[in-house]
Protein backbone atom coordinates (compact mmCIF):
# COMPACT_ATOMS: atom_id res chain seq x y z
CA UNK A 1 16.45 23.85 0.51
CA UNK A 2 18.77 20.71 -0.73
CA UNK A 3 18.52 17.30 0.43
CA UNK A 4 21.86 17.68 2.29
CA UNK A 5 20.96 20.60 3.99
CA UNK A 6 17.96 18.32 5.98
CA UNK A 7 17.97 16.69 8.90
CA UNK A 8 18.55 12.50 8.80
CA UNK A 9 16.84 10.06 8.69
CA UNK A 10 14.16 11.24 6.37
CA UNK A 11 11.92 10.67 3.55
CA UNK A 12 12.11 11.57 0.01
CA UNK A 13 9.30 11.14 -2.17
CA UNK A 14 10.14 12.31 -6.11
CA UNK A 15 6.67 13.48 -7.39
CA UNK A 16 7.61 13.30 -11.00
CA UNK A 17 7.95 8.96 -10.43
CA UNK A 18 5.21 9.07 -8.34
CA UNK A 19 2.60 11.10 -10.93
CA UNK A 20 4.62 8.19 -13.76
CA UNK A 21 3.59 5.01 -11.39
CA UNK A 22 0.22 6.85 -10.94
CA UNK A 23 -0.48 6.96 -14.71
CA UNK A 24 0.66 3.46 -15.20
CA UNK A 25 -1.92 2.10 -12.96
CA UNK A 26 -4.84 4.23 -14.76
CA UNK A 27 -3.98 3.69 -18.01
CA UNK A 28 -3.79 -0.44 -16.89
CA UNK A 29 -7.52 0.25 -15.27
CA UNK A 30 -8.44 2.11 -18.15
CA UNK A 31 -7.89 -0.83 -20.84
CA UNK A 32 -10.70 -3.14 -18.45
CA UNK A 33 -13.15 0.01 -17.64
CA UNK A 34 -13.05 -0.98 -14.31
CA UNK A 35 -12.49 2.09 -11.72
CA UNK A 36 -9.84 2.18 -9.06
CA UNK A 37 -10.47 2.78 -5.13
CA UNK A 38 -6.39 4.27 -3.94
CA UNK A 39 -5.44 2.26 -1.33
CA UNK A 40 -3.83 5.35 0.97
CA UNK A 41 -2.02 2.94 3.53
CA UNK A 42 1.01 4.01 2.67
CA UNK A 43 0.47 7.29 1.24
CA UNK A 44 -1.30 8.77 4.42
CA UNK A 45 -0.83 11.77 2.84
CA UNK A 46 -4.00 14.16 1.41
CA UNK A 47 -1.12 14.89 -0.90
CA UNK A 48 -0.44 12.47 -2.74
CA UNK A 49 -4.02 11.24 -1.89
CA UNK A 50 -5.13 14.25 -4.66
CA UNK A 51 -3.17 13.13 -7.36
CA UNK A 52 -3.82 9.53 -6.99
CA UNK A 53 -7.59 10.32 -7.21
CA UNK A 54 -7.60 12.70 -9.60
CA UNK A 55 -9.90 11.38 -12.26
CA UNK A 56 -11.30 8.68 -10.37
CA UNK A 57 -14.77 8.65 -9.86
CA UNK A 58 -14.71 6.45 -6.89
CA UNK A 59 -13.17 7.03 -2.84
CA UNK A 60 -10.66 5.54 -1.37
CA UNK A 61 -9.41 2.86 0.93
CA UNK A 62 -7.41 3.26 3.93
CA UNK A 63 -6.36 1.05 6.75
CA UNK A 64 -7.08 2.33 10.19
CA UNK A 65 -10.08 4.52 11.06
CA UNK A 66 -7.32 7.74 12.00
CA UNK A 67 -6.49 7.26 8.01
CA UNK A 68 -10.53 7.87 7.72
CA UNK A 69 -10.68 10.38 10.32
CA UNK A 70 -7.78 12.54 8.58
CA UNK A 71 -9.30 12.06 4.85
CA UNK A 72 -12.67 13.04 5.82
CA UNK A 73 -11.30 16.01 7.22
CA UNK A 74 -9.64 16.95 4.21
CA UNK A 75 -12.99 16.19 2.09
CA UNK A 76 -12.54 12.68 1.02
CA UNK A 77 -15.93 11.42 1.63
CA UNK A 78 -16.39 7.42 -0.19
CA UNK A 79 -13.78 5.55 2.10
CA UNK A 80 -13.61 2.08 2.48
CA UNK A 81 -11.98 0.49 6.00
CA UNK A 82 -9.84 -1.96 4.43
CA UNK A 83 -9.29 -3.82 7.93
CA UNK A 84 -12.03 -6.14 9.56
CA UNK A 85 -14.27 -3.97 11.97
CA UNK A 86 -14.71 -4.85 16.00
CA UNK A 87 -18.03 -4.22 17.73
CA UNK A 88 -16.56 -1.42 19.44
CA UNK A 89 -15.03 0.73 16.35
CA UNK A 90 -18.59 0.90 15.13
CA UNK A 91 -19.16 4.56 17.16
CA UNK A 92 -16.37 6.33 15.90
CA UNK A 93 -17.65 5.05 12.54
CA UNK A 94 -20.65 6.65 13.04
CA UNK A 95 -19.52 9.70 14.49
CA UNK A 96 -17.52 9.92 10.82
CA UNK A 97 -20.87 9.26 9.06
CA UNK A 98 -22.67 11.77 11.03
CA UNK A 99 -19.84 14.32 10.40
CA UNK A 100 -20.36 13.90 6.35
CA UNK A 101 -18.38 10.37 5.63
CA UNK A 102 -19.06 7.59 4.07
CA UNK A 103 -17.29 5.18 6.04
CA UNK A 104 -17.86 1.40 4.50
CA UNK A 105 -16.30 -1.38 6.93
CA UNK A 106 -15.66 -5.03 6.22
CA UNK A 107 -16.46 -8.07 8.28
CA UNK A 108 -16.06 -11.99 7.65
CA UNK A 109 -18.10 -12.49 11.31
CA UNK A 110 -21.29 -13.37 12.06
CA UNK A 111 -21.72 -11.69 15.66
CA UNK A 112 -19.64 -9.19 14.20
CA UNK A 113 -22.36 -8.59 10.98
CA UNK A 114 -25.20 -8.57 13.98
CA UNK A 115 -23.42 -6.27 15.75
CA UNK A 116 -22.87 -3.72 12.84
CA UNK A 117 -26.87 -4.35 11.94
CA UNK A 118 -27.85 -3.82 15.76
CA UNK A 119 -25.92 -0.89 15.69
CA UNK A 120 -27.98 2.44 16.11
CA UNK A 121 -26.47 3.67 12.91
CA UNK A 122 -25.25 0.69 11.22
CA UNK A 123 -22.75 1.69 8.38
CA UNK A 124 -22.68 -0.09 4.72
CA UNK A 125 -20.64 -3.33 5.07
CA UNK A 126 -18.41 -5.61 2.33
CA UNK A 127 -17.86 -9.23 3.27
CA UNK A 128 -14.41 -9.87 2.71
CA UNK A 129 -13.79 -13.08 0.43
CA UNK A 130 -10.72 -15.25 1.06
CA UNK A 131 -9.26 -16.06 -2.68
CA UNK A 132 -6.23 -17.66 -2.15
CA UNK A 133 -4.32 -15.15 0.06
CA UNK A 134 -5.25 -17.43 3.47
CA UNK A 135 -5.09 -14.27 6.00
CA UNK A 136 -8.82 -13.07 6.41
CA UNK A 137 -12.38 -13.65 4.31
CA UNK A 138 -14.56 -16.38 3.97
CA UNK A 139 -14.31 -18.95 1.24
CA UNK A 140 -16.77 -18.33 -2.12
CA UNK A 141 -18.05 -20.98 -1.29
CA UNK A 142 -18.86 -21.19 2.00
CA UNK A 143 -22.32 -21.57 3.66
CA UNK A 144 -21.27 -19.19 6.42
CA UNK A 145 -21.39 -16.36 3.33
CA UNK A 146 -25.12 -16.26 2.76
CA UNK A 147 -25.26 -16.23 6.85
CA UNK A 148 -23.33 -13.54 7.08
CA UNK A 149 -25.30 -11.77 4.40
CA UNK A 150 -28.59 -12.25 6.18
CA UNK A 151 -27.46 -11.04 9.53
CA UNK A 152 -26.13 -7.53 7.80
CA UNK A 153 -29.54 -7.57 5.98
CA UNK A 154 -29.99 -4.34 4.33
CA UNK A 155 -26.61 -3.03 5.61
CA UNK A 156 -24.58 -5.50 3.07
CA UNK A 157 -22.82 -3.47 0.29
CA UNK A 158 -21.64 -6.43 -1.36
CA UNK A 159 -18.07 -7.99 -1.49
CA UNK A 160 -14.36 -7.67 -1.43
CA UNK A 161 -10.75 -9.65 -1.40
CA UNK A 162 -7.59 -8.95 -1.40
CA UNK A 163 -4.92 -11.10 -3.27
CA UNK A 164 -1.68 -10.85 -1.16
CA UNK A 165 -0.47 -13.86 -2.24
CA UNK A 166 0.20 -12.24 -5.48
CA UNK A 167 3.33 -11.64 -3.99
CA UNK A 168 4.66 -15.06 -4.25
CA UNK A 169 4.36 -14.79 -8.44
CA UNK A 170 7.46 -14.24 -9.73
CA UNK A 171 6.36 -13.53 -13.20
CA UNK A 172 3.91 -12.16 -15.45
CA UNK A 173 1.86 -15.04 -15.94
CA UNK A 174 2.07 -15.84 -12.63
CA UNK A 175 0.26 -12.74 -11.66
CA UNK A 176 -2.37 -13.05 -14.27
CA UNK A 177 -3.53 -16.09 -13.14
CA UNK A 178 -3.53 -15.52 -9.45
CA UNK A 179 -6.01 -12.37 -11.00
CA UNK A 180 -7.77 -14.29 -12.79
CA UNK A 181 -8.37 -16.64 -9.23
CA UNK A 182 -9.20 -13.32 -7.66
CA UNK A 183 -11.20 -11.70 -10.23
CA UNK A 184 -13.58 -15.21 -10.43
CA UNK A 185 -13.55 -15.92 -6.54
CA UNK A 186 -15.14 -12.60 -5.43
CA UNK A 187 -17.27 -12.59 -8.52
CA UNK A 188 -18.48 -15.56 -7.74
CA UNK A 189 -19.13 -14.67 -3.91
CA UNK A 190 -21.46 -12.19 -5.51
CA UNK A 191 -23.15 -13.88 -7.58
CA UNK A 192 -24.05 -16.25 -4.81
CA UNK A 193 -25.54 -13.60 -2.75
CA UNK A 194 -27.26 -11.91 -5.80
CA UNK A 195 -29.01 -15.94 -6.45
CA UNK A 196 -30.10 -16.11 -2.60
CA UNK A 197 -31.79 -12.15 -3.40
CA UNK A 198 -29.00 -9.92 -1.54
CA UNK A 199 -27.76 -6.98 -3.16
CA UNK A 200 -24.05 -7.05 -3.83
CA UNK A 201 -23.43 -3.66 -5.99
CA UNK A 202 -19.84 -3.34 -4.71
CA UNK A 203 -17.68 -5.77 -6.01
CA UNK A 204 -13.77 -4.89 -4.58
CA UNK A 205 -10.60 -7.00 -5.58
CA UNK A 206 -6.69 -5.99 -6.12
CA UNK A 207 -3.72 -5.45 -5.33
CA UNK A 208 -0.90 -3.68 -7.37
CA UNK A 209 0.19 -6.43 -8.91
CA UNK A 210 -2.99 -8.17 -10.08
CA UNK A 211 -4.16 -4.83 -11.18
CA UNK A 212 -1.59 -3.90 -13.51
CA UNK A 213 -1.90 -7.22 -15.32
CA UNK A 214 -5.07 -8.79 -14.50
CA UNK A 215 -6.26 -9.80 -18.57
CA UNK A 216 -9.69 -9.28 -17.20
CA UNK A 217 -12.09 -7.74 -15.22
CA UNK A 218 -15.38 -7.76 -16.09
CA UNK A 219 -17.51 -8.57 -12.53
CA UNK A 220 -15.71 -6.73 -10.61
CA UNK A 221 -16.50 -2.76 -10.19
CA UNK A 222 -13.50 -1.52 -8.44
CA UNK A 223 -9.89 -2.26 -7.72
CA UNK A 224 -7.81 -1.51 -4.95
CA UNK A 225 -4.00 -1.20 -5.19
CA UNK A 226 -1.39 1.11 -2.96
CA UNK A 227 2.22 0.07 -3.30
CA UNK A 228 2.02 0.91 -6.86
CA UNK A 229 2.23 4.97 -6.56
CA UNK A 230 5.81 4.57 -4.37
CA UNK A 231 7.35 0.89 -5.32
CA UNK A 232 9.76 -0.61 -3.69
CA UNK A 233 12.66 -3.21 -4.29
CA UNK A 234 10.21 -6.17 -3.75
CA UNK A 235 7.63 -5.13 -6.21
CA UNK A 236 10.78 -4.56 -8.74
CA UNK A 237 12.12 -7.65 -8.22
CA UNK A 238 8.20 -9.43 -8.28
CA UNK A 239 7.90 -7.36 -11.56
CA UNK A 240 5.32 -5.01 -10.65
CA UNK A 241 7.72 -2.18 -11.95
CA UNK A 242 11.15 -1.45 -12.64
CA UNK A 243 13.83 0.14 -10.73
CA UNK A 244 13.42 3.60 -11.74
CA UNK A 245 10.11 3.31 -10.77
CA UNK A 246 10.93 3.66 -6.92
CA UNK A 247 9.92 6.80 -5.82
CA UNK A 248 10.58 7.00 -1.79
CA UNK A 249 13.98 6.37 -0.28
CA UNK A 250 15.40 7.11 3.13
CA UNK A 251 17.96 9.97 3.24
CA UNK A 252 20.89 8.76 5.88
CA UNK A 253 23.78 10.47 6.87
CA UNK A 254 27.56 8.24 7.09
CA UNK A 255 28.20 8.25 10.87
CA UNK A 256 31.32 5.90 10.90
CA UNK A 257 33.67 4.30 8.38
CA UNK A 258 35.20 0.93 7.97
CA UNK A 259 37.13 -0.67 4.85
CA UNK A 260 34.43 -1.88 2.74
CA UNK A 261 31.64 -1.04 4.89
CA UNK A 262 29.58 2.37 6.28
CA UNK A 263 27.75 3.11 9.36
CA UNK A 264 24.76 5.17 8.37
CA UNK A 265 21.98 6.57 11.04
CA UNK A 266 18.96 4.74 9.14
CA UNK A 267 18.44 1.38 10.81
CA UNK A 268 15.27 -0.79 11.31
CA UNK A 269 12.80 2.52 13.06
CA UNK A 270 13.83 4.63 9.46
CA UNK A 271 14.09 1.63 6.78
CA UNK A 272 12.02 -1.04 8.83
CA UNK A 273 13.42 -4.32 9.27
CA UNK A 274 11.42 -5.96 6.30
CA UNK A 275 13.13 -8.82 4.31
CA UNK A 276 10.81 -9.38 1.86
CA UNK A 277 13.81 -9.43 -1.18
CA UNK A 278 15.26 -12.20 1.07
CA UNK A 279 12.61 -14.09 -0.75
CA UNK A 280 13.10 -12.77 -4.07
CA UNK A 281 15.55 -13.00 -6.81
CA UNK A 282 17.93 -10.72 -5.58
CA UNK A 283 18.46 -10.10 -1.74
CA UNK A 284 18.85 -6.52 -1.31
CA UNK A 285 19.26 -6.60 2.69
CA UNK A 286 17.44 -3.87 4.15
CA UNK A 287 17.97 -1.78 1.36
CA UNK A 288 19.71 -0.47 -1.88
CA UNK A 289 22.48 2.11 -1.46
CA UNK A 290 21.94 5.23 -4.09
CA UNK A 291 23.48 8.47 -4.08
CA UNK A 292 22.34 11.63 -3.30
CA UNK A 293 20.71 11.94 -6.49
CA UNK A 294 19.42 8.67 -6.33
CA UNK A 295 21.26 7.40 -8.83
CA UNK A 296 23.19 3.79 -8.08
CA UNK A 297 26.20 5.03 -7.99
CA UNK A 298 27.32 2.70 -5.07
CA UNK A 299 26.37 -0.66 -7.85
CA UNK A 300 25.10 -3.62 -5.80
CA UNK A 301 25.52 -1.88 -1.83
CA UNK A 302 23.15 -2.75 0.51
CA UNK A 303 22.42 -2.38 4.17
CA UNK A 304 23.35 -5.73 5.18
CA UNK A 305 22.65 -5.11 9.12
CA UNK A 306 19.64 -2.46 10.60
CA UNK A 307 19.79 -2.03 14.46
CA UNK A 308 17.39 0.51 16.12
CA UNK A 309 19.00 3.64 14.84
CA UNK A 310 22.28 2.23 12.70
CA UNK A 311 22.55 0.40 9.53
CA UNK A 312 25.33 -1.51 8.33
CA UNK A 313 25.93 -1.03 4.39
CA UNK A 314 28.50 -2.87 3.04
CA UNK A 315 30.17 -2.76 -0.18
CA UNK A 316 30.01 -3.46 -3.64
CA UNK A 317 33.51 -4.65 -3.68
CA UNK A 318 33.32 -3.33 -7.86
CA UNK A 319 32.50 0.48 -6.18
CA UNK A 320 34.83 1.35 -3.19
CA UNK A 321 32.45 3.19 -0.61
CA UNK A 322 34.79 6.26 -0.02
CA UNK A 323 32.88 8.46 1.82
CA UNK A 324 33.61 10.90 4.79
CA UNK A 325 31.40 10.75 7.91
CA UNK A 326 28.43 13.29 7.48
CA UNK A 327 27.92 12.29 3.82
CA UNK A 328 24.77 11.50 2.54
CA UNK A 329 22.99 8.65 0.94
CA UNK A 330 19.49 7.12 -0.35
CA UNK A 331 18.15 3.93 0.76
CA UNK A 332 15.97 2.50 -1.31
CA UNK A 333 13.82 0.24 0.87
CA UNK A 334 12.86 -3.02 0.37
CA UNK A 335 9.14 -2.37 1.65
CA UNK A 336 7.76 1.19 1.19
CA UNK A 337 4.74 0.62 3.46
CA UNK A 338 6.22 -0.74 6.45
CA UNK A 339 9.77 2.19 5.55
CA UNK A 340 7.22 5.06 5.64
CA UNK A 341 5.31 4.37 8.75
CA UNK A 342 7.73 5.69 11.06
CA UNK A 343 8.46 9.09 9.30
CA UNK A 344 5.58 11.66 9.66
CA UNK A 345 6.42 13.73 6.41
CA UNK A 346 7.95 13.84 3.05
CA UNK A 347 10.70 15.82 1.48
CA UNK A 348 9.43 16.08 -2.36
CA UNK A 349 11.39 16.29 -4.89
CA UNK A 350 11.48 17.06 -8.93
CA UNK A 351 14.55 14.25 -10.08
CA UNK A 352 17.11 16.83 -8.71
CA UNK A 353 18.35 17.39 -5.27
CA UNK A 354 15.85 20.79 -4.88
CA UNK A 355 13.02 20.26 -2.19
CA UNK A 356 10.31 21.66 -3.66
CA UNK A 357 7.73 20.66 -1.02
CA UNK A 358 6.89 18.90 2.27
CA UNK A 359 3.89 16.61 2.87
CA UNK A 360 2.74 15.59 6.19
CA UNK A 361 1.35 12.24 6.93
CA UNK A 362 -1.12 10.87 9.65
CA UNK A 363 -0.01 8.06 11.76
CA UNK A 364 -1.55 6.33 14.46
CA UNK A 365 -4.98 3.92 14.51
């Protein structure tokens, strides 16, 4: 099977960039000794979930408990629930548990930490530290931490944050230092619950870019990063990774024709309507027109407009887009995470046209 013999809209996922971006982020863990939890968000796939873990001695993380439900049932045991729990999740947590899992769940709540200690089997729990990022977590140092700690009791695991804000750097020092703010903030969260006599063995931090140039780790004893095994246009132009480093686009078919513009049948479902490059550098649209080897043939072509099932690419004005209706095209995408989540498989390739597998992925929460 070739890519233009499938169906569109679709995704391709080259394995041979994906097992490259894979080693890149082990050999960068490697240097600090520090082991990495895969952050399967946008993976979803026991796939790729296998290579990313291979030689890892810890689990995983995921981000909605049908992620945990699907990697448990492929034997993926050490899973963290990268989302703040509710009261009322904690029974299919257990039923995971029971089943063989080892679900941990986060919290930054204090009815929520009684609940999960009330619970009649209460699962191990991270309190998630706000760093800098401003979207969940309590502050280092806040008295509501030790509170929180207390209520869990002997159900607290320790601590974890997440630097999202690492997406605002724009260049390598700027990520190191918003590490650096990460690294010390949830270190320090620990330490204060280690002084007050609470256990904290799990200390969690990362993202991809803070974890592929973080200049140090010690305190922490994982890191969490997903983006990095697909990239994306945002994390290239952030400097996470380069171009060539992209490893899922969005196979579209040409469905009309205009001078200087195509009609294509990927629009904001396929590609999602992120605009994260609008913030960047370079503004890529909704995405980067390659060829059907991926290669930019097209130069600077982007989807300029995404309705529900259409996008609007328009030209490079230096490459005329000459192209008969049914042709087909990549799309790099400007946010892998948020392209992926609509597609329920991938079409893997080698760096040639040849599929030479498909991969399903779980949806759903």
């Amino acid at each position: 099977m070739r890519l233009a013999d499938l169906p569109t809209p679709c995704l391709v996922l080259d394995r041979g960039i994906l097992e490259r971006n894979i080693g890149t982020m082990a050999s960068a863990l490697a240097r600090h000794g520090v082991p990495l939890r895969p952050h399967m968000k946008t993976a979803k796939s026991i796939d790729v979930a296998r290579l990313a873990t291979a030689g890892q001695p810890g689990g995983i993380s995921v981000s909605t408990l049908a992620e945990a439900e699907y990697f448990a049932g492929h034997g993926i045991s050490d899973i963290l629930y990268a989302v703040g729990i509710t009261p009322q999740k904690l029974d299919q947590v257990a039923k995971l548990n029971s089943a063989g899992a080892a679900v941990i769940v986060l919290t930054d709540d204090l009815d929520t930490a009684g609940a999960i200690a009330a619970h009649r089997q209460p699962p191990r729990t991270l309190i998630e530290i706000d760093t800098g990022e401003g979207r969940g977590g309590v502050a280092p140092a806040d008295d509501l931490l030790p509170e929180i700690a207390a209520r869990l009791g002997p159900y607290l695991a320790g601590v974890m944050t997440h630097a999202g804000h690492s997406y605002a750097g724009r260049s390598l020092d700027d990520m190191a230092r918003i590490a650096e703010a990460e690294r010390a903030g949830v270190v320090r969260a620990a330490e204060r619950l280690r002084a007050a006599g609470h256990a904290a063995p799990i200390v969690s931090m990362g993202s991809s870019p803070t974890a592929l140039h973080a200049r140090r780790l010690d305190g922490a004893t994982e890191v969490r990063a997903g983006v990095y095994m697909f990239g994306d246009l945002f994390q290239a132009e952030i400097g996470t990774h380069d171009l060539d480093s992209i490893a899922v686009t969005v196979l579209t078919s040409v469905i009309g024709r205009r001078p200087g513009r195509l009609l294509v049948d990927a629009g904001g479902l396929a590609l999602s309507k992120d605009r994260s490059t609008a913030d960047a550098p370079k503004d890529c649209g909704f995405g980067l027109v390659l060829d059907l080897a991926g290669r930019r043939s097209h130069g600077d072509a982007i989807v300029r407009r995404a309705y529900q099932e259409h996008g609007l690419i328009q030209a490079d004005p230096a490459f005329p887009l000459d192209l008969p209706v049914g042709a087909k095209l990549r799309i790099a995408p400007n946010h892998t995470c948020m392209t992926a989540a609509a597609h329920d498989r991938y079409f893997v390739v080698e760096g040639s046209d040849e599929v030479v597998a498909i991969w399903l992925r779980v949806n759903g929460w």
